[in-house]
Protein backbone atom coordinates (compact mmCIF):
# COMPACT_ATOMS: atom_id res chain seq x y z
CA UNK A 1 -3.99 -12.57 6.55
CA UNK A 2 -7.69 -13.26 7.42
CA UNK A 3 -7.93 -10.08 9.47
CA UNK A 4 -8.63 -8.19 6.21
CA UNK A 5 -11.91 -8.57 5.29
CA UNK A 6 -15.41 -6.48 5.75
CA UNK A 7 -18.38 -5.83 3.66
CA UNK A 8 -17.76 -5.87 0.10
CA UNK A 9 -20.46 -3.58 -1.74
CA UNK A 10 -18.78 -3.76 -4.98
CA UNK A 11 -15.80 -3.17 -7.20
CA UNK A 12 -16.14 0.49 -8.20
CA UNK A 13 -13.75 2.67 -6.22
CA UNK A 14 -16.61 4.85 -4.67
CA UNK A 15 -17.99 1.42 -2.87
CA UNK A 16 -14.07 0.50 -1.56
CA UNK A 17 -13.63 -0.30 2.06
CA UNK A 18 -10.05 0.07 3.46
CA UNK A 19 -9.66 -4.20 3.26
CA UNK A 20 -10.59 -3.48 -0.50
CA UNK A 21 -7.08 -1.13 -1.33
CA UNK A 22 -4.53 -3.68 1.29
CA UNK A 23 -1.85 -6.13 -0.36
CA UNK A 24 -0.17 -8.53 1.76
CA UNK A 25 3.52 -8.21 0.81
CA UNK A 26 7.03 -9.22 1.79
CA UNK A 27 8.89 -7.49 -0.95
CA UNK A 28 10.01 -3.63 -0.12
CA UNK A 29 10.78 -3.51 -3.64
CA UNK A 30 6.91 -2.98 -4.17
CA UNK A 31 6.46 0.28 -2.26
CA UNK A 32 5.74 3.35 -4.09
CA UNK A 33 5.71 6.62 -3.18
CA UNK A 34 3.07 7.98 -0.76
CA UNK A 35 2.11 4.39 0.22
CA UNK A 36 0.97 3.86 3.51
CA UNK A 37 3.15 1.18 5.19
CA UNK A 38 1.91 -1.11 8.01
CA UNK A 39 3.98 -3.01 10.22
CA UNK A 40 2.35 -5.34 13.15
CA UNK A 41 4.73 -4.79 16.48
CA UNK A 42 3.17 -8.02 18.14
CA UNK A 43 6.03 -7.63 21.50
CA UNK A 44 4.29 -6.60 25.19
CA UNK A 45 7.96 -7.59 26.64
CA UNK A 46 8.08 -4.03 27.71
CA UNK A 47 5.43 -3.74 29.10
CA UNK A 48 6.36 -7.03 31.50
CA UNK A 49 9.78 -5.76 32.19
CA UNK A 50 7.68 -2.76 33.41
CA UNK A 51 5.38 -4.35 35.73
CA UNK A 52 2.18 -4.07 33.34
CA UNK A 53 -0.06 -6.24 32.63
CA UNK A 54 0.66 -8.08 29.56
CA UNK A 55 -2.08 -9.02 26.64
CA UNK A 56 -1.17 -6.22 23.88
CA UNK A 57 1.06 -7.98 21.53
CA UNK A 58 -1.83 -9.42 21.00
CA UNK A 59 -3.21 -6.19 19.36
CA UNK A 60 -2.02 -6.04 15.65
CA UNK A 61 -4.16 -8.87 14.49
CA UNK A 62 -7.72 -8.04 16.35
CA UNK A 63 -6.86 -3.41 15.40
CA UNK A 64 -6.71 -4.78 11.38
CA UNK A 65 -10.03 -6.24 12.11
CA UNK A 66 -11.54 -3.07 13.47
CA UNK A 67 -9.84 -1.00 10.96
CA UNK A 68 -10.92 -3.24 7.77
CA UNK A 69 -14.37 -2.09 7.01
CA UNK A 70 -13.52 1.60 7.21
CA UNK A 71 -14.76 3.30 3.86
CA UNK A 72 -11.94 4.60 1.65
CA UNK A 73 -12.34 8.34 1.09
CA UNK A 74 -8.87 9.06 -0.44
CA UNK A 75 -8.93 8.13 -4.17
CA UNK A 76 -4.92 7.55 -4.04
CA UNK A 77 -4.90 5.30 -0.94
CA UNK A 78 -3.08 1.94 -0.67
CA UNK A 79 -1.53 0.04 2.01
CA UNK A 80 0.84 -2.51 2.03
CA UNK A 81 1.18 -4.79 5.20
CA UNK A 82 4.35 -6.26 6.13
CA UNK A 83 3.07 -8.38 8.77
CA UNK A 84 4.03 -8.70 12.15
CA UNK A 85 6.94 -9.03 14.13
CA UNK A 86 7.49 -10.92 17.21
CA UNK A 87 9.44 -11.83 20.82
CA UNK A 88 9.18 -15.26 21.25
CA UNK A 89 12.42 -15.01 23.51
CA UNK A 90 12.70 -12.42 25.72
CA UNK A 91 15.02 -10.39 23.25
CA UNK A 92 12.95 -6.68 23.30
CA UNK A 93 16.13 -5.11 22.06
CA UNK A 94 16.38 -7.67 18.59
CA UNK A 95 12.97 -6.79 18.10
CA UNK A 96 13.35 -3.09 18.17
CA UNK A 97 16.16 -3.37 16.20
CA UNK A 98 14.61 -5.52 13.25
CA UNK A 99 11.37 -3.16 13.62
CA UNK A 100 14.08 0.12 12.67
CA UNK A 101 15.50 -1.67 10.16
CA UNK A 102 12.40 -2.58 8.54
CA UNK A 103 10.84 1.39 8.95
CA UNK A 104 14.12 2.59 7.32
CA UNK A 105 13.31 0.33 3.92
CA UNK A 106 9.71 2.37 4.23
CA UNK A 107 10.58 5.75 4.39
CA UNK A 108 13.48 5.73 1.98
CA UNK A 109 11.15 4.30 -0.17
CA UNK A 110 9.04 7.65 0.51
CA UNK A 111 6.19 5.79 1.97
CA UNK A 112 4.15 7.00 4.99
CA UNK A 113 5.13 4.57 7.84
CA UNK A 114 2.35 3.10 10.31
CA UNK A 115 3.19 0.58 13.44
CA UNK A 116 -0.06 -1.40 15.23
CA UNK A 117 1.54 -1.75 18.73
CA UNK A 118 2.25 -3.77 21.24
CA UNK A 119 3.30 -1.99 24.29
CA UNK A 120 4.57 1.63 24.24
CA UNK A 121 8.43 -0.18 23.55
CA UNK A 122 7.37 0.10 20.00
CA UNK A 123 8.35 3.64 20.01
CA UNK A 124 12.02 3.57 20.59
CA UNK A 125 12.17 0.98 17.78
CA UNK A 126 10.10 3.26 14.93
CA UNK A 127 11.76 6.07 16.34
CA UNK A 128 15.37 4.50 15.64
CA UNK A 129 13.88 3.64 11.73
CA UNK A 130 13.29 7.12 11.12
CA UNK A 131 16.61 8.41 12.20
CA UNK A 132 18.45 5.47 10.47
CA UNK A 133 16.48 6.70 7.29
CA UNK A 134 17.04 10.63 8.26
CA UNK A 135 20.25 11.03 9.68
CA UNK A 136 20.38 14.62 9.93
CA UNK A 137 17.08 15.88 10.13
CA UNK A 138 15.72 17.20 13.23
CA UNK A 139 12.67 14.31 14.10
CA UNK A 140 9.86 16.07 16.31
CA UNK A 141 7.74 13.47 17.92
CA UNK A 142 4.50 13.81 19.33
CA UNK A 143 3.34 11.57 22.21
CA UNK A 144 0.24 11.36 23.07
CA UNK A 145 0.60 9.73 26.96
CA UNK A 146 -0.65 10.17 30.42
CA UNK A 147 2.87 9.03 30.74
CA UNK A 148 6.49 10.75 29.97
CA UNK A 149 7.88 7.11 29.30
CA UNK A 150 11.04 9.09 30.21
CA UNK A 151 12.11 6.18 33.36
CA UNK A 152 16.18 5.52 33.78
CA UNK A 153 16.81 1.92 32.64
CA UNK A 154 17.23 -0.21 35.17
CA UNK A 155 20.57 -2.66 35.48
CA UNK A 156 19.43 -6.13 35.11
CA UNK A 157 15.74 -5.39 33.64
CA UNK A 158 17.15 -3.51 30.63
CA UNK A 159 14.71 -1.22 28.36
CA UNK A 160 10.80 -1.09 29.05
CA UNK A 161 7.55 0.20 27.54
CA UNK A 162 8.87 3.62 30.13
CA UNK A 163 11.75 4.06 29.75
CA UNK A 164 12.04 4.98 25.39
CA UNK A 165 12.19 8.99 25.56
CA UNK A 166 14.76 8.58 27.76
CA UNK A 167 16.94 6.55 25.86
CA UNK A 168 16.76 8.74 22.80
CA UNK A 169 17.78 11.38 25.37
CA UNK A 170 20.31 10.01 26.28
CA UNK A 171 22.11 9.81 22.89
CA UNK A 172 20.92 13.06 21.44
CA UNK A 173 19.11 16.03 21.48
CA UNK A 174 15.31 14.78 21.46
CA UNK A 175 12.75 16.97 20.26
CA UNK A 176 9.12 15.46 22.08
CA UNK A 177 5.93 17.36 23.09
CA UNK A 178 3.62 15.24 25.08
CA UNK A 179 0.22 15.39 25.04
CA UNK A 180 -2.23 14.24 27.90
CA UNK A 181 0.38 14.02 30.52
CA UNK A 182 -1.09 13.36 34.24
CA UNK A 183 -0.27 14.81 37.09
CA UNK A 184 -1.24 11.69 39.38
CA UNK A 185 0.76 9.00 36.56
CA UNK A 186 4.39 10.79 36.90
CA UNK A 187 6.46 11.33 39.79
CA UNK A 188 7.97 14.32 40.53
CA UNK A 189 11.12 13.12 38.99
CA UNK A 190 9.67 12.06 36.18
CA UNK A 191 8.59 15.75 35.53
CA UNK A 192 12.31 16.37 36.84
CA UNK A 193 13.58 14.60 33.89
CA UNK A 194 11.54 16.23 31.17
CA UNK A 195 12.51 19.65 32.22
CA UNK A 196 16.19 18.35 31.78
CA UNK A 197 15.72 17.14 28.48
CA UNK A 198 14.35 20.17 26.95
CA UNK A 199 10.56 17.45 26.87
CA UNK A 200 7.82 19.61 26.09
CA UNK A 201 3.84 18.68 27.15
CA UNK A 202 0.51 19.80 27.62
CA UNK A 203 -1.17 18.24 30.95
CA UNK A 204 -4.44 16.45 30.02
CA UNK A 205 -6.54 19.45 32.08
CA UNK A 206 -5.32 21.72 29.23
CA UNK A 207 -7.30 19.50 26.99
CA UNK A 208 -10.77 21.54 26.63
CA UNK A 209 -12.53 23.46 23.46
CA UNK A 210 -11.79 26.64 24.95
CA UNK A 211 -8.08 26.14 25.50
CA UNK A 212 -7.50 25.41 21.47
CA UNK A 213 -5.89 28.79 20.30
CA UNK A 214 -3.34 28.14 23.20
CA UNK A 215 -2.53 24.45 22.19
CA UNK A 216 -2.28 25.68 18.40
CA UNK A 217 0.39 27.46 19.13
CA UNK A 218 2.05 25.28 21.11
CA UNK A 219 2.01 22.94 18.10
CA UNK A 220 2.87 25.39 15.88
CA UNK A 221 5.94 26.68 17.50
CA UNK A 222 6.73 22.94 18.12
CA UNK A 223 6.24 21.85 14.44
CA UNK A 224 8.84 25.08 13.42
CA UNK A 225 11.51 23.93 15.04
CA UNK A 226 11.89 20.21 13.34
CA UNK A 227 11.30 19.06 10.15
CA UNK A 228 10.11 15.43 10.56
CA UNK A 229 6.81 14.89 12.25
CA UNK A 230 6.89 11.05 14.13
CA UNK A 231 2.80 10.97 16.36
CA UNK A 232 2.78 7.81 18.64
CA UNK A 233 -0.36 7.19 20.59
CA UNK A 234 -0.03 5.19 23.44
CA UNK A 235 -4.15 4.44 24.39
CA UNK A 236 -3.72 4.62 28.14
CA UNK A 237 -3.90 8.20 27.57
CA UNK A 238 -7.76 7.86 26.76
CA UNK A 239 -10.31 7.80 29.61
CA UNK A 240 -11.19 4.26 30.54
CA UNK A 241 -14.51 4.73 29.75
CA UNK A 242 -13.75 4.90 26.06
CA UNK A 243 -10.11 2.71 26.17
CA UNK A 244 -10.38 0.40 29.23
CA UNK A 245 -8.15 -1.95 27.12
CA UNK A 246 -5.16 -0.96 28.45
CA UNK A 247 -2.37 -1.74 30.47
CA UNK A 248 -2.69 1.22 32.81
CA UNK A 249 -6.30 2.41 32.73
CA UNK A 250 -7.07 6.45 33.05
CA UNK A 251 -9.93 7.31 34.88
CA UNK A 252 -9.53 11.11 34.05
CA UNK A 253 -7.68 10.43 31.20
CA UNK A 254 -9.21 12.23 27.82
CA UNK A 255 -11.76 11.64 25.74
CA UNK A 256 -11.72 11.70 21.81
CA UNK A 257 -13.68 14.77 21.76
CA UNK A 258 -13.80 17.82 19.13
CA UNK A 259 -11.11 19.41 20.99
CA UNK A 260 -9.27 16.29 21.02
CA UNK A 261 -10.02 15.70 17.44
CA UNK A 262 -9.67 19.09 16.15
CA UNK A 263 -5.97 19.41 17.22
CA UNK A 264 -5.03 15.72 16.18
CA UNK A 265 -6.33 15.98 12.80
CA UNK A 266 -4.12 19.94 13.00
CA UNK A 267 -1.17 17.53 13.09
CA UNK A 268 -2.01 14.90 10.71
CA UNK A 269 -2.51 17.73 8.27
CA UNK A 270 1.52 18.84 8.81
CA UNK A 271 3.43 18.12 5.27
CA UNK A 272 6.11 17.10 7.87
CA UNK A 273 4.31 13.69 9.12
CA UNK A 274 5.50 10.44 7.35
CA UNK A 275 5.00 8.27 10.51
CA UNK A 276 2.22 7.13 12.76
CA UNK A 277 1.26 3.89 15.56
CA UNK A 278 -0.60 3.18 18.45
CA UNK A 279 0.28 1.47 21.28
CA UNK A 280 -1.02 -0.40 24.51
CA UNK A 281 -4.18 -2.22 22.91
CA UNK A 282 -4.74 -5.05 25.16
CA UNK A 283 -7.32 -7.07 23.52
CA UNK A 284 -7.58 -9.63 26.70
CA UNK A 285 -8.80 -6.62 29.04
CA UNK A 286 -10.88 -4.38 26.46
CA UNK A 287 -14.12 -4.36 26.47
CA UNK A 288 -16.10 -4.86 23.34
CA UNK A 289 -13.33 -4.42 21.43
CA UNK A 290 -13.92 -0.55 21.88
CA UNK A 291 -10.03 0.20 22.38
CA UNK A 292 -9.10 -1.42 19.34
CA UNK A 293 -11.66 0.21 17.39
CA UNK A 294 -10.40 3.90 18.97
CA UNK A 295 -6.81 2.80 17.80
CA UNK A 296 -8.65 1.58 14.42
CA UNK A 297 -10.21 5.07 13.99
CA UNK A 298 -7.21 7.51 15.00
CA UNK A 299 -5.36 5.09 12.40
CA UNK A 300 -8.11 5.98 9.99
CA UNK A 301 -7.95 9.99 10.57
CA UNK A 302 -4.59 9.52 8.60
CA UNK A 303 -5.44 7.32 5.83
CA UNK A 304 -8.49 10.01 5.02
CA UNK A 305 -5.85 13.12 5.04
């Protein structure tokens, strides 16, 4: 893949840049323990069946790019990329499923699973990996969203970028906090719907320096009652001053600020997270590339844990 490459200052571990410690593989017999994993989710047919503006399958290819040149500053990192996968037909659902399949070959490998999205679908289909792999464990997922992505599934348009909390819902007891929800991006009955399913969040005004103790233990108390941490960051949740790449740009949406930072990097520190992605990179719409390179650097906080 060409998309690895950046500026090579020299062999010696202390010069490596993240395209430095990546090997191209198709072989899960290769992963090792505490590997990072990366899977490419190039599919946006959520995001059409939900009336967004297509562009981020797209994404995989142009956030390896940004992500590339990144110094390593873990001595033990590695990451092995499985490529992409695609939806050349229409079929979200095959897609999702061969996506789960290939995240339960990570983690039962023990690897640290990571997804470049694609729309938001990518969720439901990492999210059905890590229960295939952990059956009985109680998965907590994070979302980081202006939007619930909690929608009913409409007959005839099938399963969307919206509608993947709600069809873990619907077939057990989900354990989600969402972070950066707006008030003006979810209906009434969208709010309805989390209060039904036991869905946690924290509105985006919550989001300030001040407010941190609070959110800490809202995390905290969260992170007690599972024992497998799953973060997905869908980018529309960033103001569209920093991530106008998106399919659903937020003008008040959040910025990646210390607040921000300081509880994001709280999770990434959990000894319960194995699995991380990003989601809604539309490279046709961004500007500068400077919603990739966000993805790229949340990506990043995880490989430097």
């Amino acid at each position: 893949m060409t998309n690895w490459d950046g500026r090579f200052d020299g062999e010696e571990p202390l010069y490596h840049r993240i395209f430095q410690r990546v090997s191209v593989e198709n072989n899960y017999e290769t992963i090792s323990p505490k590997d990072f994993v990366l899977h490419g989710f190039s599919v946006d047919e959520g995001v059409r069946r939900n009336k967004g503006r297509t562009g981020a399958k797209n994404a995989p290819d142009v956030i390896r790019k940004n992500i590339s040149n990144f110094p390593v500053v873990n001595a033990e990192f590695a990451l092995k990329d499985f490529g992409n996968i695609s939806c050349e037909d229409g079929n979200l659902e095959k897609s999702q499923i061969l996506l789960a399949e290939k995240v339960r070959e990570t983690l039962t490998k023990g690897a640290k699973s990571v997804l470049f999205g694609g729309g938001h679908e990518v969720m439901f289909g990492h999210y059905s990996g890590i229960r295939k792999a952990f059956p009985e464990q109680r998965i907590g997922i994070i979302n980081f969203d202006a939007h619930f992505d909690n929608r009913e599934i409409e007959p005839g348009t099938g399963a969307t970028s919206g509608t993947g909390f709600r069809q873990i819902a619907a077939s057990e007891k989900i354990h989600s906090l969402h972070i950066g929800i707006q008030r003006n991006s979810n209906t009434l009955k969208l709010f309805d719907t989390a209060h039904h399913f036991g869905m946690k969040y924290i509105l985006a005004e919550e989001i300030f320096f001040e407010n941190l103790p609070a959110i800490y233990e809202k995390l905290d108390n969260f992170l007690e009652t599972v024992d497998i941490l799953y973060i997905t960051i869908c980018m529309d949740v960033f103001n569209a001053a920093i991530a106008p790449g998106v399919s659903a740009p937020a003008y008040n949406g959040i910025f990646a600020d210390a607040a921000f930072m300081h509880l994001y990097k709280h999770l990434l520190q959990s000894d319960k997270h194995i699995a991380l992605d990003v989601a809604e990179v539309n490279p046709e719409i961004d500007t500068s590339q400077q919603t990739a390179r966000l993805a790229a650097a949340l990506i990043n906080e995880w490989f430097m844990q």
